[in-house]
Protein backbone atom coordinates (compact mmCIF):
# COMPACT_ATOMS: atom_id res chain seq x y z
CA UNK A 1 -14.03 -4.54 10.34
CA UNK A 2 -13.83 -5.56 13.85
CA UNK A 3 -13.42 -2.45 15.23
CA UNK A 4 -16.70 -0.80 13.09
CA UNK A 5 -19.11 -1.37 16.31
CA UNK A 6 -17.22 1.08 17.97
CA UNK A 7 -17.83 3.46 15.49
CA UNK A 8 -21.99 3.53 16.61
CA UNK A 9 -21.28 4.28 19.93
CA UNK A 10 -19.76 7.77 21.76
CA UNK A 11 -16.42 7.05 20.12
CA UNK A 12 -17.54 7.84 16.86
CA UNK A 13 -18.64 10.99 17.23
CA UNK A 14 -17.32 13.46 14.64
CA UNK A 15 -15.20 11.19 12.80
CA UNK A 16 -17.79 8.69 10.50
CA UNK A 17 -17.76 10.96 7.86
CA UNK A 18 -13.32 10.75 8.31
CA UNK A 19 -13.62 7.16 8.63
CA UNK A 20 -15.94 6.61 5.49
CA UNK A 21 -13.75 9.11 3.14
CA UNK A 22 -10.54 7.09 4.05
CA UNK A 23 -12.22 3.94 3.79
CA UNK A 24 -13.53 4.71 0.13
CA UNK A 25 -10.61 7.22 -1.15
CA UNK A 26 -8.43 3.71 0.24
CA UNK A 27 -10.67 1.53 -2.23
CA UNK A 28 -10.28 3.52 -4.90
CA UNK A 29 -5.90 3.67 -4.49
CA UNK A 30 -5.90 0.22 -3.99
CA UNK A 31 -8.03 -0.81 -7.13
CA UNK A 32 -6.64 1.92 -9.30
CA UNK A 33 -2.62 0.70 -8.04
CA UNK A 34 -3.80 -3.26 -9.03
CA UNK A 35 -5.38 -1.88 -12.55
CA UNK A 36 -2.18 -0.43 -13.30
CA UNK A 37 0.50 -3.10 -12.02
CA UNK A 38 -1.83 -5.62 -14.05
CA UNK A 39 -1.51 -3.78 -17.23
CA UNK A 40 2.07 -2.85 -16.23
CA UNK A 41 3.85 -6.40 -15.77
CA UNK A 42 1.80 -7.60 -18.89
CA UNK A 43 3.05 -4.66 -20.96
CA UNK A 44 7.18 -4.23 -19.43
CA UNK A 45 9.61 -6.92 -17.82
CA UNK A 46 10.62 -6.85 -14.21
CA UNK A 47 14.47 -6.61 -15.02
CA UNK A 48 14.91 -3.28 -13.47
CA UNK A 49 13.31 -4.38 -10.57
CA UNK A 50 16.13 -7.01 -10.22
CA UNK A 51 18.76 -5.24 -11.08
CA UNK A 52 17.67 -2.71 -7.64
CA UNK A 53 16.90 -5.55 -5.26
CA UNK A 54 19.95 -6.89 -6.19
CA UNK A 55 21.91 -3.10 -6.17
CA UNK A 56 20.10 -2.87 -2.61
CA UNK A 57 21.31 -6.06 -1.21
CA UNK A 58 25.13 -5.10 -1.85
CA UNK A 59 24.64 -1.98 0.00
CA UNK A 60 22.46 -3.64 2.48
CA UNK A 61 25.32 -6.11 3.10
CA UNK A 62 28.22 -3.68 3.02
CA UNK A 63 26.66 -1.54 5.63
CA UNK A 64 25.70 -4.72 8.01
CA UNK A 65 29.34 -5.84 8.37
CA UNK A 66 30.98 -2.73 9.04
């Protein structure tokens, strides 16, 4: 947001129409990723989840104190 002056000036030319596609293609990921995680961790538990962070932190460790 703070850098969307700069977009009015000679520094935006050619790439507002780049700028607004990523901007609105980004919207739409982001709301369509929180739709699904909502329904998701209503629906299924977060055991697997745990049972990888914790996987991940063994190998994490074993590979920090070699």
């Amino acid at each position: 947001m703070l850098k969307l002056p700069d977009l009015s000036g000679p520094l935006g030319n050619g790439i507002r129409g780049q700028v607004v596609l990523g901007s609105v293609l980004s919207f739409i990921g982001a709301y369509l990723s929180v739709r699904f995680l909502s329904h998701y961790f209503r629906t299924n538990s977060l055991r697997p989840f745990g049972w990888y962070c914790l996987a991940a932190g063994a190998v994490a460790l074993v590979l920090v104190n070699r």
